[in-house]
PDB file of N, CA and C in Angstrom:
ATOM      1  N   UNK A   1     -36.108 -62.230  50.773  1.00  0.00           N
ATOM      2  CA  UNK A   1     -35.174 -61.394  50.044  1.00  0.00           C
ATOM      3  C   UNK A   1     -34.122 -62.296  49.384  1.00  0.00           C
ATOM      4  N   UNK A   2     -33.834 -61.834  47.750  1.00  0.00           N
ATOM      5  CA  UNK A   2     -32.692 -62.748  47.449  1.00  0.00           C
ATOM      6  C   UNK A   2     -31.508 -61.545  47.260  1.00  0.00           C
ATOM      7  N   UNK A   3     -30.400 -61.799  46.397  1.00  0.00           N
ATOM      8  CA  UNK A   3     -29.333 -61.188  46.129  1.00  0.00           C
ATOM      9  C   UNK A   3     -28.989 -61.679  44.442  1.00  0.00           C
ATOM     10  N   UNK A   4     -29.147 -60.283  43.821  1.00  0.00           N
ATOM     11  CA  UNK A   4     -29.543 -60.510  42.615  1.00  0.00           C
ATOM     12  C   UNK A   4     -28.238 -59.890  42.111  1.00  0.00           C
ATOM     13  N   UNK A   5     -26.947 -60.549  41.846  1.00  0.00           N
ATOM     14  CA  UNK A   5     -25.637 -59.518  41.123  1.00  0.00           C
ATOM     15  C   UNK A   5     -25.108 -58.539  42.097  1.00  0.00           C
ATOM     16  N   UNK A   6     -25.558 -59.307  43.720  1.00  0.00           N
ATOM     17  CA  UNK A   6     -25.010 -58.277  44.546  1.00  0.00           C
ATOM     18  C   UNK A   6     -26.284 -57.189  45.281  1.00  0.00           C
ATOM     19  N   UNK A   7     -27.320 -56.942  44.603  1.00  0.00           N
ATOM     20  CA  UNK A   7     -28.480 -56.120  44.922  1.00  0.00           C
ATOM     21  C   UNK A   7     -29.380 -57.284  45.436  1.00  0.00           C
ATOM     22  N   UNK A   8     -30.057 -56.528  46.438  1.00  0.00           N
ATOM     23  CA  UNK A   8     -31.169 -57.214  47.470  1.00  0.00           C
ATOM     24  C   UNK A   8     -32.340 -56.816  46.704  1.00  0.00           C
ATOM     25  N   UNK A   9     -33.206 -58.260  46.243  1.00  0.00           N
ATOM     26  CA  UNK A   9     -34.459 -58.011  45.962  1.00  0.00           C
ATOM     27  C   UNK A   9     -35.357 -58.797  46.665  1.00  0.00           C
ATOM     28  N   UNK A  10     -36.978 -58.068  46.246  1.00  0.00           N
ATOM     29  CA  UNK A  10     -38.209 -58.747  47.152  1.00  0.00           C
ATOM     30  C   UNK A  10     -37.979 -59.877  46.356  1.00  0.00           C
ATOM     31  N   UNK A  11     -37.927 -61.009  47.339  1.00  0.00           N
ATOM     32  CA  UNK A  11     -38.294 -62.477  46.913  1.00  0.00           C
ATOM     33  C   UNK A  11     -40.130 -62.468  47.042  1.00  0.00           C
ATOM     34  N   UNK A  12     -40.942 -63.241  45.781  1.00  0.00           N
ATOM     35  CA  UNK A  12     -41.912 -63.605  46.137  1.00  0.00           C
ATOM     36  C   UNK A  12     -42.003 -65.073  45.604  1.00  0.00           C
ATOM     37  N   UNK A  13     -42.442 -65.974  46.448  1.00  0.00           N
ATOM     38  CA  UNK A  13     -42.373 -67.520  46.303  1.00  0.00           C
ATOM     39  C   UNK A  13     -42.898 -68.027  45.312  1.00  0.00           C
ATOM     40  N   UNK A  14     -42.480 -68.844  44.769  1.00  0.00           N
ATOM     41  CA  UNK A  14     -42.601 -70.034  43.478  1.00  0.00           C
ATOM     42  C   UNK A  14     -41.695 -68.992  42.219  1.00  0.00           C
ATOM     43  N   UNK A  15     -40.683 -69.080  42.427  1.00  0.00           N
ATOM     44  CA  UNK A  15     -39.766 -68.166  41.243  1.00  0.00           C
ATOM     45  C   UNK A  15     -39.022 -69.125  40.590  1.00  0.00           C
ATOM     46  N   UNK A  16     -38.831 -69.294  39.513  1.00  0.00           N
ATOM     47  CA  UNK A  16     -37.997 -69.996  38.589  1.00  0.00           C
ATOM     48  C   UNK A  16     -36.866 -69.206  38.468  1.00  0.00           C
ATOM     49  N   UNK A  17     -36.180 -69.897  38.157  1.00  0.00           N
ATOM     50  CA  UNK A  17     -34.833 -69.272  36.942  1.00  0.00           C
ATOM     51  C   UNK A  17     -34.951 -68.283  35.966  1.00  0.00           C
ATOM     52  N   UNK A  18     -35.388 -68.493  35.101  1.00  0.00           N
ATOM     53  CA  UNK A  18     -36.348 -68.317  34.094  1.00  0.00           C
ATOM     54  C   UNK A  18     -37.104 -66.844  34.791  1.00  0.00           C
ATOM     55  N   UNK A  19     -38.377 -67.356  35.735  1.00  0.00           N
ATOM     56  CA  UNK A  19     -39.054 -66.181  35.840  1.00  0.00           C
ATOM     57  C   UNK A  19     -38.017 -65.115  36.174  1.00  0.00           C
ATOM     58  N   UNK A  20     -37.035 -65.080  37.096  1.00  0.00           N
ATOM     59  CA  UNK A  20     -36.291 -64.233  37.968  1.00  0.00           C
ATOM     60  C   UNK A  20     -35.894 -63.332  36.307  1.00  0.00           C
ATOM     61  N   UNK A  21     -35.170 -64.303  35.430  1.00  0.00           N
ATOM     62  CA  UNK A  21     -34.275 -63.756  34.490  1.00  0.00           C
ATOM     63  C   UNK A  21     -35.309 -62.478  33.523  1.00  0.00           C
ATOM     64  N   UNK A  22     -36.516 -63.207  33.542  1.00  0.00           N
ATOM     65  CA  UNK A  22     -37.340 -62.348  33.160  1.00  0.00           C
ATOM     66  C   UNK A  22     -38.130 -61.007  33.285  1.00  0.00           C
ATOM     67  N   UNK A  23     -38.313 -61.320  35.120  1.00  0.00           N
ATOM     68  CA  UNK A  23     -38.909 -60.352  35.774  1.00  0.00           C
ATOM     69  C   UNK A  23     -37.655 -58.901  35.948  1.00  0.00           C
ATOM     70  N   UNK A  24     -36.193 -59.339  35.762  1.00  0.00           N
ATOM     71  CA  UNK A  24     -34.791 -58.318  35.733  1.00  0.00           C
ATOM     72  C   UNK A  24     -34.546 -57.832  34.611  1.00  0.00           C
ATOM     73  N   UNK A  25     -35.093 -58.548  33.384  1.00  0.00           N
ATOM     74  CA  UNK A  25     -34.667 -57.916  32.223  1.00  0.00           C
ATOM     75  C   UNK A  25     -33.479 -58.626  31.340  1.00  0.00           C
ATOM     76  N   UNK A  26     -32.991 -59.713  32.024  1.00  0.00           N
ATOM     77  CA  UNK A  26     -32.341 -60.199  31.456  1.00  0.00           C
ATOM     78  C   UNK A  26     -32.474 -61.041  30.194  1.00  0.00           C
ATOM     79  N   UNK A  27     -32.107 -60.369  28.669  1.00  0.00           N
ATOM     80  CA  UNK A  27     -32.659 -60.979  27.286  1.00  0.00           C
ATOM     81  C   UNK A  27     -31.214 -61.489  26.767  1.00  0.00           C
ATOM     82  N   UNK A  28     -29.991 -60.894  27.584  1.00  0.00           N
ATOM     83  CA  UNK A  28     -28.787 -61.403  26.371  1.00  0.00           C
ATOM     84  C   UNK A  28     -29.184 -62.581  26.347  1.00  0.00           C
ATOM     85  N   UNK A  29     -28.192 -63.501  24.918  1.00  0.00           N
ATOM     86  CA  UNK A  29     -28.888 -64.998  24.761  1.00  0.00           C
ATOM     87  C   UNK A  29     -27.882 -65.686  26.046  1.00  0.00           C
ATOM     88  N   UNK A  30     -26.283 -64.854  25.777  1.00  0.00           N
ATOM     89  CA  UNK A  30     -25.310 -66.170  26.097  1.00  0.00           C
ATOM     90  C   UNK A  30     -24.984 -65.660  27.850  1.00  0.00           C
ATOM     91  N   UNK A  31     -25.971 -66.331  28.983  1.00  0.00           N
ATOM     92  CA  UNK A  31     -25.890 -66.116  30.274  1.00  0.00           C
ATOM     93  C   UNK A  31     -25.217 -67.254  31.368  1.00  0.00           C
ATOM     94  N   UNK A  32     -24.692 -66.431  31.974  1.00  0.00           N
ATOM     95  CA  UNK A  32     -25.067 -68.073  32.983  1.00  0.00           C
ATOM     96  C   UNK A  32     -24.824 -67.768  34.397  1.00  0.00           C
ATOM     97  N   UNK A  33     -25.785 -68.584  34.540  1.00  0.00           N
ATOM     98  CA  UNK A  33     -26.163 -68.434  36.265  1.00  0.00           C
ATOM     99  C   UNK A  33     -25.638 -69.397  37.635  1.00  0.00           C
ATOM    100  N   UNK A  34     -25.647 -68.710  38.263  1.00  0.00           N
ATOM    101  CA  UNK A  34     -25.199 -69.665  39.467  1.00  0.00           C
ATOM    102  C   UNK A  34     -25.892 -69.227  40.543  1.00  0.00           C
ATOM    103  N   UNK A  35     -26.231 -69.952  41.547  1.00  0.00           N
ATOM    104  CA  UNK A  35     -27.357 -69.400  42.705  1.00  0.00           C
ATOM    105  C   UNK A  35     -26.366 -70.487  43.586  1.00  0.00           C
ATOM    106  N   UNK A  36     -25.938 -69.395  44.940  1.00  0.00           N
ATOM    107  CA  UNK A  36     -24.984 -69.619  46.065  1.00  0.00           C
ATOM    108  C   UNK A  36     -23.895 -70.728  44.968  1.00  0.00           C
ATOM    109  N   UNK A  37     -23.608 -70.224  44.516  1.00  0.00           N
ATOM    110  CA  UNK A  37     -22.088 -70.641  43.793  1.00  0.00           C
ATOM    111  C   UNK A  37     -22.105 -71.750  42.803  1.00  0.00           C
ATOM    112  N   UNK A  38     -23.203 -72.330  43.094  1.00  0.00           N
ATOM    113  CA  UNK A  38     -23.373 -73.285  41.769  1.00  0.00           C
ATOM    114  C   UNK A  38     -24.163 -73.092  40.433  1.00  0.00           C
ATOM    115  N   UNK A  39     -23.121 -73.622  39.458  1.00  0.00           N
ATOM    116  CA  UNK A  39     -24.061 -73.525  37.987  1.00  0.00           C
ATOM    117  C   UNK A  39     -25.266 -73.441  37.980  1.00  0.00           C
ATOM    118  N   UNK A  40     -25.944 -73.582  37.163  1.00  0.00           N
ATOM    119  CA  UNK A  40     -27.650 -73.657  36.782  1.00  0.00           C
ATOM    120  C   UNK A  40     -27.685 -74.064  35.285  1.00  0.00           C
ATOM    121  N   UNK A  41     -27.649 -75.388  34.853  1.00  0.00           N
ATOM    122  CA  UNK A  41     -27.687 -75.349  33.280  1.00  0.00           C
ATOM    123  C   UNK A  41     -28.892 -74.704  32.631  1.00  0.00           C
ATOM    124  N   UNK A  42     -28.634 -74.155  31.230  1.00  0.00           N
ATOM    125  CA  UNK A  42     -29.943 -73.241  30.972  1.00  0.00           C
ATOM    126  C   UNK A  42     -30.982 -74.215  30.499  1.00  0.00           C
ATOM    127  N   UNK A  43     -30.669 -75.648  30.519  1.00  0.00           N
ATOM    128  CA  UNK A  43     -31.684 -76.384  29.827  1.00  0.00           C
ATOM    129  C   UNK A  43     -32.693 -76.190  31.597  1.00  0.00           C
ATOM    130  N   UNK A  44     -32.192 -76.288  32.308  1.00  0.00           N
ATOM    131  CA  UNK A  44     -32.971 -76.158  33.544  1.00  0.00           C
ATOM    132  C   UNK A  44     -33.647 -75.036  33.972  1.00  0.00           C
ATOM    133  N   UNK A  45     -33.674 -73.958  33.467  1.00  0.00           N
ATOM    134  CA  UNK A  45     -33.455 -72.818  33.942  1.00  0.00           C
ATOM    135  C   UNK A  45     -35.218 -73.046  34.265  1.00  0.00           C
ATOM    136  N   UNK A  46     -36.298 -73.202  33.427  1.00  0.00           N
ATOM    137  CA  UNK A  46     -37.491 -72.925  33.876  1.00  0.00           C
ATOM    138  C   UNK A  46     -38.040 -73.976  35.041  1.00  0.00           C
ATOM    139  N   UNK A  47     -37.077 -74.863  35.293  1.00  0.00           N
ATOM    140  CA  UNK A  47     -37.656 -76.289  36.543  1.00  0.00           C
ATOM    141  C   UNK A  47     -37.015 -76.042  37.682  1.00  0.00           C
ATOM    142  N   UNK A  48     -35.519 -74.646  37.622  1.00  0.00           N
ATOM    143  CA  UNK A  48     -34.828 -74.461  38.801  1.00  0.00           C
ATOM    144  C   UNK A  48     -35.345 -73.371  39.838  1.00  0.00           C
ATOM    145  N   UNK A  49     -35.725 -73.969  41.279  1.00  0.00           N
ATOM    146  CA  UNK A  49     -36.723 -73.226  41.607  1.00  0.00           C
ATOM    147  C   UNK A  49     -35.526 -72.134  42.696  1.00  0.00           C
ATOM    148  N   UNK A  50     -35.964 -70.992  43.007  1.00  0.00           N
ATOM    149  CA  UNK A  50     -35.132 -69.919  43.687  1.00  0.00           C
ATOM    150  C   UNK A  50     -35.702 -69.727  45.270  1.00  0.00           C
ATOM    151  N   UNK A  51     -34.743 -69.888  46.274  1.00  0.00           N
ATOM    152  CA  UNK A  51     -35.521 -70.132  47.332  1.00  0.00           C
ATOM    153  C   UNK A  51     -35.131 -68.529  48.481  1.00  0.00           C
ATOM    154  N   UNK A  52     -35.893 -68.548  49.075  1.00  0.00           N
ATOM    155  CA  UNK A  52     -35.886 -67.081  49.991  1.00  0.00           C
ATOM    156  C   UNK A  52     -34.163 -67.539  50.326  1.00  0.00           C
ATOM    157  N   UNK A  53     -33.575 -66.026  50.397  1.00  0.00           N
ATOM    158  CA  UNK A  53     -31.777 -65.951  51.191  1.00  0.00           C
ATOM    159  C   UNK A  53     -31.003 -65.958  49.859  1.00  0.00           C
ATOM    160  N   UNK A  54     -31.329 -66.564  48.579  1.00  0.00           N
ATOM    161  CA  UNK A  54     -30.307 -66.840  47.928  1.00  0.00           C
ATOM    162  C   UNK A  54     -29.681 -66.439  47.279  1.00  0.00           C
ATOM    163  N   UNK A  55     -28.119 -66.569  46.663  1.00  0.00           N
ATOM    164  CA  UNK A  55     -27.322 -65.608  45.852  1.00  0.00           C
ATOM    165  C   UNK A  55     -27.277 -65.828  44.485  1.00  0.00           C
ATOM    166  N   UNK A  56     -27.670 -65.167  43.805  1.00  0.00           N
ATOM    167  CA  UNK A  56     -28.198 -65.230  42.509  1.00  0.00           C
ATOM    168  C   UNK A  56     -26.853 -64.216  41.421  1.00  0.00           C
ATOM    169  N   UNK A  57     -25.882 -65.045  40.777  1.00  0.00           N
ATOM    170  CA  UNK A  57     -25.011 -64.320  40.331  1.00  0.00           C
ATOM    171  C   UNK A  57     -25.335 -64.611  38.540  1.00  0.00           C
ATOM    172  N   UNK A  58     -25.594 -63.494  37.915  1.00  0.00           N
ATOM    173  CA  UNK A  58     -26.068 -63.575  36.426  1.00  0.00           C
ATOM    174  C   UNK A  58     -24.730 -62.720  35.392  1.00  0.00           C
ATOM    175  N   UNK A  59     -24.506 -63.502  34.888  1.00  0.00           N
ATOM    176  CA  UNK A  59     -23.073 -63.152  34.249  1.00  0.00           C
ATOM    177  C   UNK A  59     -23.126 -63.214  32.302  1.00  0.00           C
ATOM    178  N   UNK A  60     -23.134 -62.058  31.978  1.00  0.00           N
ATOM    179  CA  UNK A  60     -22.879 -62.102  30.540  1.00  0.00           C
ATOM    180  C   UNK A  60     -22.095 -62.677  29.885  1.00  0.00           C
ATOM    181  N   UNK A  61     -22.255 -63.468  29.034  1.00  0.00           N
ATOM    182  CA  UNK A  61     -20.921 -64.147  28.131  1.00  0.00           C
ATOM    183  C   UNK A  61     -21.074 -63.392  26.749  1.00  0.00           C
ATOM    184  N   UNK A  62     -19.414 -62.980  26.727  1.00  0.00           N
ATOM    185  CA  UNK A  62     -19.443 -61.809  25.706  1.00  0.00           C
ATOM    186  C   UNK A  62     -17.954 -63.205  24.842  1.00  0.00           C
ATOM    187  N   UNK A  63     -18.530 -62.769  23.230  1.00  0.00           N
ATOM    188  CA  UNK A  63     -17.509 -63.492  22.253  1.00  0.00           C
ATOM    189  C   UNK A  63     -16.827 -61.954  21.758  1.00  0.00           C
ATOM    190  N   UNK A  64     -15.715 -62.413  20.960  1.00  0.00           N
ATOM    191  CA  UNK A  64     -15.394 -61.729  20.278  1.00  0.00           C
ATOM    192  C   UNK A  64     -14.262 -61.917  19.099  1.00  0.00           C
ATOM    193  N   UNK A  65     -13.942 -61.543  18.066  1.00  0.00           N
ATOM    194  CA  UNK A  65     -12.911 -62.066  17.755  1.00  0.00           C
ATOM    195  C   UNK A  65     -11.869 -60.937  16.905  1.00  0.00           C
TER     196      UNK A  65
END
């Protein structure tokens, strides 16, 4: 099980960054992630692997002017 924005989901093993962001729906462009409190650069996102327990916080970056 991970923790996805606070919600408990089925973990199933070998998950990327990437896959997770995909398999939730997540398409905005400007995101950013942190799993148990640390960054995740997005150049990494498809090599960063997600491991069973973890906290997965996905945060919109909104511009405006």
């Amino acid at each position: 099980m991970i923790t996805v924005n606070g919600e408990n989901v089925e973990y199933k093993g070998s998950l990327t960054v990437f896959d997770m962001l995909e398999k939730r729906g997540f398409v905005f462009p400007l995101l950013i992630v942190r799993i148990n409190g640390k960054l995740v650069s997005r150049d990494s996102y498809k090599k960063t692997p997600i491991s069973d327990e973890d906290r997965i916080d996905v945060i919109h970056m909104m511009s405006g002017g």
